[in-house]
PDB file of N, CA and C in Angstrom:
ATOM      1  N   UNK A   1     -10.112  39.294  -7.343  1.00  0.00           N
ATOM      2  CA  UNK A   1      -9.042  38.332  -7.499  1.00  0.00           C
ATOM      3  C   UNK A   1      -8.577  37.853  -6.114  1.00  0.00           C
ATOM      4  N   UNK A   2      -7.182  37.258  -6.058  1.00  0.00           N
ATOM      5  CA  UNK A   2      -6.911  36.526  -4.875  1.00  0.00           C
ATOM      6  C   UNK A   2      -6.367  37.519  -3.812  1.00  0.00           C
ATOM      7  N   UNK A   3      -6.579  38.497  -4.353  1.00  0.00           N
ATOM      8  CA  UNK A   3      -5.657  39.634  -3.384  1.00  0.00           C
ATOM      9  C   UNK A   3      -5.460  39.161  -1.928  1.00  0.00           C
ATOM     10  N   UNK A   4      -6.301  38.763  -1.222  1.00  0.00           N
ATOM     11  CA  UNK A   4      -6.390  39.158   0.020  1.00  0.00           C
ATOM     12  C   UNK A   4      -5.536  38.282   0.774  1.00  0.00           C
ATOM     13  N   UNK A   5      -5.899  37.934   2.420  1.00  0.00           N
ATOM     14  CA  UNK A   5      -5.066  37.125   3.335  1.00  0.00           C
ATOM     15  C   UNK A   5      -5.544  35.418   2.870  1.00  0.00           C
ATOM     16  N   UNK A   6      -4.451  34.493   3.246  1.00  0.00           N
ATOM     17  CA  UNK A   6      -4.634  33.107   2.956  1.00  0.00           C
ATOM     18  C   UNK A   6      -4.080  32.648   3.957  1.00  0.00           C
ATOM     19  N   UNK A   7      -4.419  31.023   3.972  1.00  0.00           N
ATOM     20  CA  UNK A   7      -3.967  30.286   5.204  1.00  0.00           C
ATOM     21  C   UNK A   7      -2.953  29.131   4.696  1.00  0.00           C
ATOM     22  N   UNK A   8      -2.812  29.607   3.389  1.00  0.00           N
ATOM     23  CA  UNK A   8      -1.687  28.646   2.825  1.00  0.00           C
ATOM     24  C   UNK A   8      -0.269  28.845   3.518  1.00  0.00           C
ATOM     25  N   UNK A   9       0.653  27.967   3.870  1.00  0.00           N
ATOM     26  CA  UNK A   9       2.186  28.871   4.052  1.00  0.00           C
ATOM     27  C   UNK A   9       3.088  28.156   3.112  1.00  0.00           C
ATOM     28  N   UNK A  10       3.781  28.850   2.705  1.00  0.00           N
ATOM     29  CA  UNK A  10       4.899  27.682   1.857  1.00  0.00           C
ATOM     30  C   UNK A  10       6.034  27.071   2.332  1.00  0.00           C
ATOM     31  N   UNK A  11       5.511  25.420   1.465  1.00  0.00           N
ATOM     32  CA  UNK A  11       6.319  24.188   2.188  1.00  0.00           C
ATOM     33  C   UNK A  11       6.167  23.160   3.128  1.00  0.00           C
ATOM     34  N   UNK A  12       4.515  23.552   3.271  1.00  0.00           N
ATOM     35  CA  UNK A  12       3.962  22.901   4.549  1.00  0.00           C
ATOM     36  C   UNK A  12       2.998  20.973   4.144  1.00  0.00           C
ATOM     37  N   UNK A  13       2.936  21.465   2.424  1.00  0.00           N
ATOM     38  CA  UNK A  13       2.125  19.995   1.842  1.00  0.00           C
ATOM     39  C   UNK A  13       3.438  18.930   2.362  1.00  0.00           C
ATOM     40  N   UNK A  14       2.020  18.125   2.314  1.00  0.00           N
ATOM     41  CA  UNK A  14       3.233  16.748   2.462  1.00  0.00           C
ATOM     42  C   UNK A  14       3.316  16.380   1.434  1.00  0.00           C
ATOM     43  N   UNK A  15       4.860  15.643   0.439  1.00  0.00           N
ATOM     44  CA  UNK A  15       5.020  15.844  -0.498  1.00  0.00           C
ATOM     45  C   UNK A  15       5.907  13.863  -0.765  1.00  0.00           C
ATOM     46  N   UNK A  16       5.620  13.224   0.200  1.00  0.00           N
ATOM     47  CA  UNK A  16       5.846  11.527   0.058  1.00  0.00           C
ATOM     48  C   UNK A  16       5.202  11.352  -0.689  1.00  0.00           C
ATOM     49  N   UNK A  17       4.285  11.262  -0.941  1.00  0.00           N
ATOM     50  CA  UNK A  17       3.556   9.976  -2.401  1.00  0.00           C
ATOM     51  C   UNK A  17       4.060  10.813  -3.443  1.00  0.00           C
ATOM     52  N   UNK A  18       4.144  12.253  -3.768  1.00  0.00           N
ATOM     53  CA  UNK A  18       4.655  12.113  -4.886  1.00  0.00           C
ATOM     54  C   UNK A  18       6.151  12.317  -5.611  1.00  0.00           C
ATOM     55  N   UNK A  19       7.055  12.659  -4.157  1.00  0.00           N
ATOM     56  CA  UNK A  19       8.187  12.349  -4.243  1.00  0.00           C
ATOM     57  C   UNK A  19       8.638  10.428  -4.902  1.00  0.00           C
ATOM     58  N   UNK A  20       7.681   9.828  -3.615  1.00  0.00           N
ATOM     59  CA  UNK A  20       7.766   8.498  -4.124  1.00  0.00           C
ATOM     60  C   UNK A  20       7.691   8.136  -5.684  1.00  0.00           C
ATOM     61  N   UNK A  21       6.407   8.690  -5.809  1.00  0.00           N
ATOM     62  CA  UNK A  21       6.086   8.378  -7.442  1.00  0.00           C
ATOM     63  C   UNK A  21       7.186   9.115  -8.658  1.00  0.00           C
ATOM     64  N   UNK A  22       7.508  10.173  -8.269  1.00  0.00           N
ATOM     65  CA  UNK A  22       8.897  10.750  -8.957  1.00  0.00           C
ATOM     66  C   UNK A  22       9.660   9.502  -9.086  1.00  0.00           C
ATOM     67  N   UNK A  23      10.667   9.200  -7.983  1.00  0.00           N
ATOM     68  CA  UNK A  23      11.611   8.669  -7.742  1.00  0.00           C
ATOM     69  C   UNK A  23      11.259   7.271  -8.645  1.00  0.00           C
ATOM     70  N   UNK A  24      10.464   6.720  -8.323  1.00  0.00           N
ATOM     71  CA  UNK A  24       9.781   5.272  -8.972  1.00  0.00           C
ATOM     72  C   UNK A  24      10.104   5.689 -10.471  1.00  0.00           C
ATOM     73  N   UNK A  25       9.271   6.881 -11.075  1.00  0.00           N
ATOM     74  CA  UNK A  25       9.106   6.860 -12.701  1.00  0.00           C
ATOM     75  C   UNK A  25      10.587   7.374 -13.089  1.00  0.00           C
ATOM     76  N   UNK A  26      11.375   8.207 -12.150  1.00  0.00           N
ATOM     77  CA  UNK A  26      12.618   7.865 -12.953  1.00  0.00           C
ATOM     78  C   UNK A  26      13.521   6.799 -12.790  1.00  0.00           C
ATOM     79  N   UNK A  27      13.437   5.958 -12.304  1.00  0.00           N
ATOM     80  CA  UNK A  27      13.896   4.515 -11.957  1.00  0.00           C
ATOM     81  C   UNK A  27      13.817   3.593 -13.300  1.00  0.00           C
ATOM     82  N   UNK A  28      12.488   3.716 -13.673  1.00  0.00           N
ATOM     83  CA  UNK A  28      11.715   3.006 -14.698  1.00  0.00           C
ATOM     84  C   UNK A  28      12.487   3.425 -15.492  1.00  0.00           C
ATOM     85  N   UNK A  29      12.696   4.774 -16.041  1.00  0.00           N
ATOM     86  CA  UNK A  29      13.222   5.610 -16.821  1.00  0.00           C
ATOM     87  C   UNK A  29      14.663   4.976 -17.371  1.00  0.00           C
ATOM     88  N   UNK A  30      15.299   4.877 -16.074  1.00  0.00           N
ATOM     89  CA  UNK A  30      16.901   4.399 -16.642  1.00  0.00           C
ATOM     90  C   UNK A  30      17.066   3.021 -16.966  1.00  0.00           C
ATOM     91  N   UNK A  31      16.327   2.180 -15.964  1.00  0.00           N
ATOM     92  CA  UNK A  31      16.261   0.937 -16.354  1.00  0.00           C
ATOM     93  C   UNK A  31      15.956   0.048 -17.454  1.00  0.00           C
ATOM     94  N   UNK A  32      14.481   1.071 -18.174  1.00  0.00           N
ATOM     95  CA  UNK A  32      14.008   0.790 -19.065  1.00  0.00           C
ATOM     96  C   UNK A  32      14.399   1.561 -20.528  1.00  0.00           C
ATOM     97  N   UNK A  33      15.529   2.372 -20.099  1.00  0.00           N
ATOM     98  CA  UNK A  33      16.315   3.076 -21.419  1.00  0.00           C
ATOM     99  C   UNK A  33      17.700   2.427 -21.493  1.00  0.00           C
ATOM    100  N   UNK A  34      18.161   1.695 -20.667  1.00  0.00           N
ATOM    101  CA  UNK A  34      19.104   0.854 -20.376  1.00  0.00           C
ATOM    102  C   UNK A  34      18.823  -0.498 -21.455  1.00  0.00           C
ATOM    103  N   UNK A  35      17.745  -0.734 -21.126  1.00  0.00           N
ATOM    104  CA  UNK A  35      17.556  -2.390 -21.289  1.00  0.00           C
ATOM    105  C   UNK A  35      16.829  -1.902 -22.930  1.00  0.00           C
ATOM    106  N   UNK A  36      16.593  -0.671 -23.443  1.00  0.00           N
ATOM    107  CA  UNK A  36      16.452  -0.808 -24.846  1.00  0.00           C
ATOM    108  C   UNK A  36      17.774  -0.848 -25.690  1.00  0.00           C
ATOM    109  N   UNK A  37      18.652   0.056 -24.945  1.00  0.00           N
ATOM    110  CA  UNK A  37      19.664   0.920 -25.584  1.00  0.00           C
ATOM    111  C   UNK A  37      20.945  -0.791 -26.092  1.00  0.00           C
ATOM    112  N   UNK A  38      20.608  -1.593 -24.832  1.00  0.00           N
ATOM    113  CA  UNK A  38      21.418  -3.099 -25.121  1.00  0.00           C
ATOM    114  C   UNK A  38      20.138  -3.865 -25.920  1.00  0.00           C
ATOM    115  N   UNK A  39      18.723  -3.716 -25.835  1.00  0.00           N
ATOM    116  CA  UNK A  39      18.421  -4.651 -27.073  1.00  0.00           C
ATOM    117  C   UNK A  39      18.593  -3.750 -28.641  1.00  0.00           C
ATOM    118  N   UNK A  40      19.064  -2.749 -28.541  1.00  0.00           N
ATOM    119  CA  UNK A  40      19.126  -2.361 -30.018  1.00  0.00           C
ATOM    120  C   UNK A  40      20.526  -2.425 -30.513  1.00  0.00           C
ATOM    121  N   UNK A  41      21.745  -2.592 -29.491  1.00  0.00           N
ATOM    122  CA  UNK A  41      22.878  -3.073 -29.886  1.00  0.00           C
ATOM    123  C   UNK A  41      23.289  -4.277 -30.303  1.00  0.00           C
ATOM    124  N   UNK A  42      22.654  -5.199 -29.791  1.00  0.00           N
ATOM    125  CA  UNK A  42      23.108  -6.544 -30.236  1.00  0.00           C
ATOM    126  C   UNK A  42      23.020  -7.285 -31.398  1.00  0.00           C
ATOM    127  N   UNK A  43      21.391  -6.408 -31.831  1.00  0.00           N
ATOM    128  CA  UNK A  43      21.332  -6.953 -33.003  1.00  0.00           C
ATOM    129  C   UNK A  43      22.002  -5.943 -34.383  1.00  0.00           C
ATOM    130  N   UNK A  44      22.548  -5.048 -33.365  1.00  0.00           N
ATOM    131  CA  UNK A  44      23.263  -4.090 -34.708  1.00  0.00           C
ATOM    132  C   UNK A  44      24.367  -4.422 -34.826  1.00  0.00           C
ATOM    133  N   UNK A  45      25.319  -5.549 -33.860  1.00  0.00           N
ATOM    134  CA  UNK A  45      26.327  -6.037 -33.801  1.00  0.00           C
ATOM    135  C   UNK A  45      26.253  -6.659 -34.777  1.00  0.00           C
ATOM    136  N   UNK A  46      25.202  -7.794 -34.711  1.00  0.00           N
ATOM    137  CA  UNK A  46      25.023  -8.949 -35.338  1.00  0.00           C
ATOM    138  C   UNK A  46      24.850  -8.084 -37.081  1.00  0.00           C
ATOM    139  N   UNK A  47      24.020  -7.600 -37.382  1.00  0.00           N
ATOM    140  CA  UNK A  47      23.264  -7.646 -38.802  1.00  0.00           C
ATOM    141  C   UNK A  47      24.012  -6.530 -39.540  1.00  0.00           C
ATOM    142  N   UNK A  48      24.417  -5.606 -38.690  1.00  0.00           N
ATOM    143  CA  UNK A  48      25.269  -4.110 -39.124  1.00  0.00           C
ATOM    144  C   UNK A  48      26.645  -4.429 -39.389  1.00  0.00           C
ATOM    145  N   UNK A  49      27.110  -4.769 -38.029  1.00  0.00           N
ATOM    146  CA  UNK A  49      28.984  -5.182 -38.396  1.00  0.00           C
ATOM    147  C   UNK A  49      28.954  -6.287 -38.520  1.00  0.00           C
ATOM    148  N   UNK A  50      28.639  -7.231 -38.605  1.00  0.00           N
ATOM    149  CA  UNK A  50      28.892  -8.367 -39.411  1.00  0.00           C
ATOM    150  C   UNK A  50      29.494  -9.494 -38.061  1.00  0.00           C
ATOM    151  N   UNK A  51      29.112  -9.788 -36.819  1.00  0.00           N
ATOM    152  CA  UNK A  51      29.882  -9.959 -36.025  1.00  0.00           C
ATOM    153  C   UNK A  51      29.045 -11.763 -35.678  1.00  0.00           C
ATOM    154  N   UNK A  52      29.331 -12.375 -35.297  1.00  0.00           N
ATOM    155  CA  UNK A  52      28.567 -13.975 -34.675  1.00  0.00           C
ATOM    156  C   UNK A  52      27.728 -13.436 -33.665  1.00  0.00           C
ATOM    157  N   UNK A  53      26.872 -14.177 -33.005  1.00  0.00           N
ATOM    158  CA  UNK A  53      26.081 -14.104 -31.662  1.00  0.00           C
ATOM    159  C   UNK A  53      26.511 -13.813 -30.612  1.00  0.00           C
ATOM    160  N   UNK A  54      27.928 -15.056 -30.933  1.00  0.00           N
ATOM    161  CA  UNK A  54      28.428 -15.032 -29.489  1.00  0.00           C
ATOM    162  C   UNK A  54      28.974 -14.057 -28.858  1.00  0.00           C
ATOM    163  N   UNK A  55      30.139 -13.492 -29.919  1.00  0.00           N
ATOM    164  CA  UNK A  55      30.694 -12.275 -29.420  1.00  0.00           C
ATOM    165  C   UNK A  55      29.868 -10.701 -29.374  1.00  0.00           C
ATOM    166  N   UNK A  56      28.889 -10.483 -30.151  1.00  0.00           N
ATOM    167  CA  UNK A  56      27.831  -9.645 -30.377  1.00  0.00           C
ATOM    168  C   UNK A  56      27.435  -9.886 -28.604  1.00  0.00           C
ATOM    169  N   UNK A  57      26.971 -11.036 -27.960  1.00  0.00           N
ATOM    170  CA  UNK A  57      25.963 -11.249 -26.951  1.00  0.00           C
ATOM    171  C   UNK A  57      27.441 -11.125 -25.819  1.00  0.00           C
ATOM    172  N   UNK A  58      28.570 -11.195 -26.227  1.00  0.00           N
ATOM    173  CA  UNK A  58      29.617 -11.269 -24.726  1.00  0.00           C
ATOM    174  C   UNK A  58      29.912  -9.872 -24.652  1.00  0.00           C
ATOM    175  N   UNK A  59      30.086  -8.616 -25.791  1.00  0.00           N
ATOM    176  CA  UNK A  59      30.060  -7.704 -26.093  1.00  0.00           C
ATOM    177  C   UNK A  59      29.077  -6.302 -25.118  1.00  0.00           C
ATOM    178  N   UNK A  60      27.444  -7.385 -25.936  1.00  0.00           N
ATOM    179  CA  UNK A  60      26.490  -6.614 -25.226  1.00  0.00           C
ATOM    180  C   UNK A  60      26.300  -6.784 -23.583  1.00  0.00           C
ATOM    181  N   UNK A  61      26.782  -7.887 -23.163  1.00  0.00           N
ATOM    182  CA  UNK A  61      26.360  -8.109 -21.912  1.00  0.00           C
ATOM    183  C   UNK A  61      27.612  -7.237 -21.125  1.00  0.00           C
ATOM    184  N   UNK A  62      29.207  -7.706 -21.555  1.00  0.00           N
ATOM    185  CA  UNK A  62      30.012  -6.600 -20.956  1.00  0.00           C
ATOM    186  C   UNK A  62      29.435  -4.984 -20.891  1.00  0.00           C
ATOM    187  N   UNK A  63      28.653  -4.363 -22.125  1.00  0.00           N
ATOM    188  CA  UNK A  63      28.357  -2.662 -21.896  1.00  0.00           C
ATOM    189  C   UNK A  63      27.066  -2.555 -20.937  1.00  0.00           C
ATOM    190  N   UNK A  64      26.452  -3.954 -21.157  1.00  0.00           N
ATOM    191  CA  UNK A  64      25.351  -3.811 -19.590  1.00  0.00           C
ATOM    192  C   UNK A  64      25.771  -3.301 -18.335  1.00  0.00           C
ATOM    193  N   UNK A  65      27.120  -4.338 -18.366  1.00  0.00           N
ATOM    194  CA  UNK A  65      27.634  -4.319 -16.753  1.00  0.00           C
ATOM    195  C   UNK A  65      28.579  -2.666 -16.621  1.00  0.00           C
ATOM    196  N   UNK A  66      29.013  -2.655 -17.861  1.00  0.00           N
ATOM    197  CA  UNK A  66      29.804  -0.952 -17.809  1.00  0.00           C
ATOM    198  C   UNK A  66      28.079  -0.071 -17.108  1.00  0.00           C
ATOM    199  N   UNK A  67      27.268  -0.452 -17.787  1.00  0.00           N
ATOM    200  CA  UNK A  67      26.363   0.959 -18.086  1.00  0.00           C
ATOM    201  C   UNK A  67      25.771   0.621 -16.790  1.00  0.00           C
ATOM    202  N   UNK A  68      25.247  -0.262 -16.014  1.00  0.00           N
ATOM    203  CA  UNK A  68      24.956  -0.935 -14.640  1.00  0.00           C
ATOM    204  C   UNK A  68      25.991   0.307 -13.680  1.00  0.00           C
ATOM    205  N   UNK A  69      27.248  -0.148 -13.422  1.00  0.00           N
ATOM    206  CA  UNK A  69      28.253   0.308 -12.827  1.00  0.00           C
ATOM    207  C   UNK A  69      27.958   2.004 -13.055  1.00  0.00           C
ATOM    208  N   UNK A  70      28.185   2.375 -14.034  1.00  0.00           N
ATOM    209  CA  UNK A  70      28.137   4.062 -14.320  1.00  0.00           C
ATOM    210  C   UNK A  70      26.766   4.528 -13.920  1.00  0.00           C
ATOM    211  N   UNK A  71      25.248   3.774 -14.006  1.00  0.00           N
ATOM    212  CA  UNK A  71      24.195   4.465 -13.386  1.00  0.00           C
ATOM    213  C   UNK A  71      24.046   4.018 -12.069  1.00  0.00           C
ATOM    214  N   UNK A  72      25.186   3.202 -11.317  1.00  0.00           N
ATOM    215  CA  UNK A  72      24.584   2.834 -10.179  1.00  0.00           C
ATOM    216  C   UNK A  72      23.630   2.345 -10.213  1.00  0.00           C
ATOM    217  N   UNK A  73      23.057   0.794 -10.937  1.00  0.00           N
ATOM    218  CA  UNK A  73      22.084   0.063 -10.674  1.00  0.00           C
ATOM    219  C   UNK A  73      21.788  -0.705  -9.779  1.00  0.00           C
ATOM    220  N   UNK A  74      20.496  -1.368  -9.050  1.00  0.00           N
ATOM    221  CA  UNK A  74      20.744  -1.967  -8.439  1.00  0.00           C
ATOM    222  C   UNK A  74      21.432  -3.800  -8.833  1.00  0.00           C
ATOM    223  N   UNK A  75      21.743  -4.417  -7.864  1.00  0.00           N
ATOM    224  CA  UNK A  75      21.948  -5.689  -8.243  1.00  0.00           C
ATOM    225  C   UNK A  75      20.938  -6.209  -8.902  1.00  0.00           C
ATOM    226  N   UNK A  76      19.949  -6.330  -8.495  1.00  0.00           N
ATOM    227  CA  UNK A  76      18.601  -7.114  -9.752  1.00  0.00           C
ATOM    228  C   UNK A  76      19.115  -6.783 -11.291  1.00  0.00           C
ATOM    229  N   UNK A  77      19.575  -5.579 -11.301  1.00  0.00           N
ATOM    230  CA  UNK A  77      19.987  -5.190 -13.152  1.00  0.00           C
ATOM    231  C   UNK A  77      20.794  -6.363 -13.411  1.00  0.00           C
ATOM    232  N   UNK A  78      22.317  -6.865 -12.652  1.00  0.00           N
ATOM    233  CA  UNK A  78      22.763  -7.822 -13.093  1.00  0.00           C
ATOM    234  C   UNK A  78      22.376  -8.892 -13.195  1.00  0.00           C
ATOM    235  N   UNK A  79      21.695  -9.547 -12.191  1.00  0.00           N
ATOM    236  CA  UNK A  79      21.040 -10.601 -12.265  1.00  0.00           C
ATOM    237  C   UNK A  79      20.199 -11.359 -13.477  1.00  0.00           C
ATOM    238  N   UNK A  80      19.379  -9.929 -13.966  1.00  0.00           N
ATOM    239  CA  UNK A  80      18.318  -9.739 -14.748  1.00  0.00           C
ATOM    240  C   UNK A  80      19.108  -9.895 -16.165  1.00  0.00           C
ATOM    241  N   UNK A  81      20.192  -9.366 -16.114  1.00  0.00           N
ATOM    242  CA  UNK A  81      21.408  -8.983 -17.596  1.00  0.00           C
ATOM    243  C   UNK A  81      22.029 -10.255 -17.777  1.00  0.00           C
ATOM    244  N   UNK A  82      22.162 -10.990 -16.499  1.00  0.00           N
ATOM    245  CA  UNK A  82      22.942 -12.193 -17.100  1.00  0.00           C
ATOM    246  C   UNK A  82      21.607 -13.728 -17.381  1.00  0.00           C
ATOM    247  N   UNK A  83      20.428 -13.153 -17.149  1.00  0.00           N
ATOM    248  CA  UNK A  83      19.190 -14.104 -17.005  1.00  0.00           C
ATOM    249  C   UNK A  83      19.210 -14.137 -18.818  1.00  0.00           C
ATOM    250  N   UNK A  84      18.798 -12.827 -18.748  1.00  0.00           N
ATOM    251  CA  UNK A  84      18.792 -12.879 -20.399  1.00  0.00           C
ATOM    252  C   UNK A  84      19.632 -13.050 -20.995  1.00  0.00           C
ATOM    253  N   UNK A  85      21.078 -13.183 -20.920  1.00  0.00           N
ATOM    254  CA  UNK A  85      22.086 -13.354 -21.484  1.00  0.00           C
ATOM    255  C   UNK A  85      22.052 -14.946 -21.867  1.00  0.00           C
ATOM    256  N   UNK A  86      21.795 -15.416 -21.029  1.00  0.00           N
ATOM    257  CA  UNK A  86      21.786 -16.787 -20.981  1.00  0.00           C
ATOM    258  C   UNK A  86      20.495 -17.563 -21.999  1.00  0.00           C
ATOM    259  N   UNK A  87      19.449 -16.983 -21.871  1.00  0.00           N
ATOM    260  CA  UNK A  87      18.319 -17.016 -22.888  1.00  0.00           C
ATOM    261  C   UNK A  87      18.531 -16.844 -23.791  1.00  0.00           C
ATOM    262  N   UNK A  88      19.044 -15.240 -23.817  1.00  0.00           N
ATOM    263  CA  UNK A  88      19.594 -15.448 -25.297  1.00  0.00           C
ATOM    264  C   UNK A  88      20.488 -16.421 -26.215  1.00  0.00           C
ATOM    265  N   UNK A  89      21.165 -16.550 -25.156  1.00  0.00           N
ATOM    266  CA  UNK A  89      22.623 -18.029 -26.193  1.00  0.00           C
ATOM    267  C   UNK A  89      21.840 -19.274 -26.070  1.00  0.00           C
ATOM    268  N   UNK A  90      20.751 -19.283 -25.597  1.00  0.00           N
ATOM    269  CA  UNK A  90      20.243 -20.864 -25.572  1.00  0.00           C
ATOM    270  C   UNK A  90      19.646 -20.724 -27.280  1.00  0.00           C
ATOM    271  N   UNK A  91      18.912 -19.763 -26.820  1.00  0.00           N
ATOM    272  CA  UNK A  91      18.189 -19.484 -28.196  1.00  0.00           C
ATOM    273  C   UNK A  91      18.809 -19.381 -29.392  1.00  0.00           C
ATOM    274  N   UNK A  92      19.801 -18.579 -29.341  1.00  0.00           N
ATOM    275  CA  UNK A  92      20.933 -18.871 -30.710  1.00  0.00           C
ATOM    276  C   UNK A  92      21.703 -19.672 -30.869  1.00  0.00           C
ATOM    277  N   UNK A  93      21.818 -20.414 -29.949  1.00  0.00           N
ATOM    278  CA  UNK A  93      22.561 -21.574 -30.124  1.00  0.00           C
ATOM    279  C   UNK A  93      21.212 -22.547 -30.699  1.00  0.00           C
ATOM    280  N   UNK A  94      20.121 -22.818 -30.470  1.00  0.00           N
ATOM    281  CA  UNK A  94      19.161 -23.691 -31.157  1.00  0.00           C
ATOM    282  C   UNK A  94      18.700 -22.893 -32.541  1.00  0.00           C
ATOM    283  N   UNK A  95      19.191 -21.891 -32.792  1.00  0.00           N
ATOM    284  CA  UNK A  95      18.916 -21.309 -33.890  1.00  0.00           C
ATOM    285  C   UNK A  95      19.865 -21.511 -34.768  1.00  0.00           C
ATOM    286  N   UNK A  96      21.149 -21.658 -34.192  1.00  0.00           N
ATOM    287  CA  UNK A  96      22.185 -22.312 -35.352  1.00  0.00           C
ATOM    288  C   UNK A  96      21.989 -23.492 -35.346  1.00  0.00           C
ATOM    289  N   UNK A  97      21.563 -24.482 -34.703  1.00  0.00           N
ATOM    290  CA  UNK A  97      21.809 -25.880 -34.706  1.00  0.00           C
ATOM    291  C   UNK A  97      21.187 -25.996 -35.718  1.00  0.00           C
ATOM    292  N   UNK A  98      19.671 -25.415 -35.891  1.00  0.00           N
ATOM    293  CA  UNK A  98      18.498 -25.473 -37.023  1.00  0.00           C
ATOM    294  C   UNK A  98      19.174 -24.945 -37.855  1.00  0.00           C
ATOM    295  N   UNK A  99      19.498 -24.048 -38.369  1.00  0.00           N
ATOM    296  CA  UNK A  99      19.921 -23.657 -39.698  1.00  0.00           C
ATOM    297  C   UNK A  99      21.061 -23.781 -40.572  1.00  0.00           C
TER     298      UNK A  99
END
């Protein structure tokens, strides 16, 4: 077995790329549990409580910016939160016009 002497010492790997890659996949992690956790609210606003678009979508975009603020996101999150925000009301707004 391994009994014997080694030339390993501990603590000596270099440990950047996969610190990096850590740091990266939990990034992904919040961002991308973030940005489900507000697309599965809005439409539970809408279809569950009984609520319009508008306020459903002014609703969801205010708990973005709460949940932004509390994980310490970067600015791109807002940017990105009010991009779609805006997509979204274009879109429901041509979705009521049609129907």
């Amino acid at each position: 077995m391994a009994g014997g002497q080694s030339d390993y010492t501990h603590g000596s790997m270099e440990v950047d790329a996969q610190s990096g890659a850590f740091s990266g996949f939990m990034d992904g992690t919040k961002y991308g549990g973030a940005l489900i956790a507000l697309f599965v609210i809005m439409p539970t606003l809408v279809f569950a409580v009984g609520l319009h678009w508008f306020p459903s979508l002014f609703a969801t975009v205010i708990l973005g910016f709460v949940l932004g603020m509390a994980l310490k996101f970067k600015p791109g999150w807002y940017v990105g939160l009010v991009g779609l925000a805006v997509l979204v009301a274009i879109f429901s707004a041509i979705l009521s016009a049609v129907t």
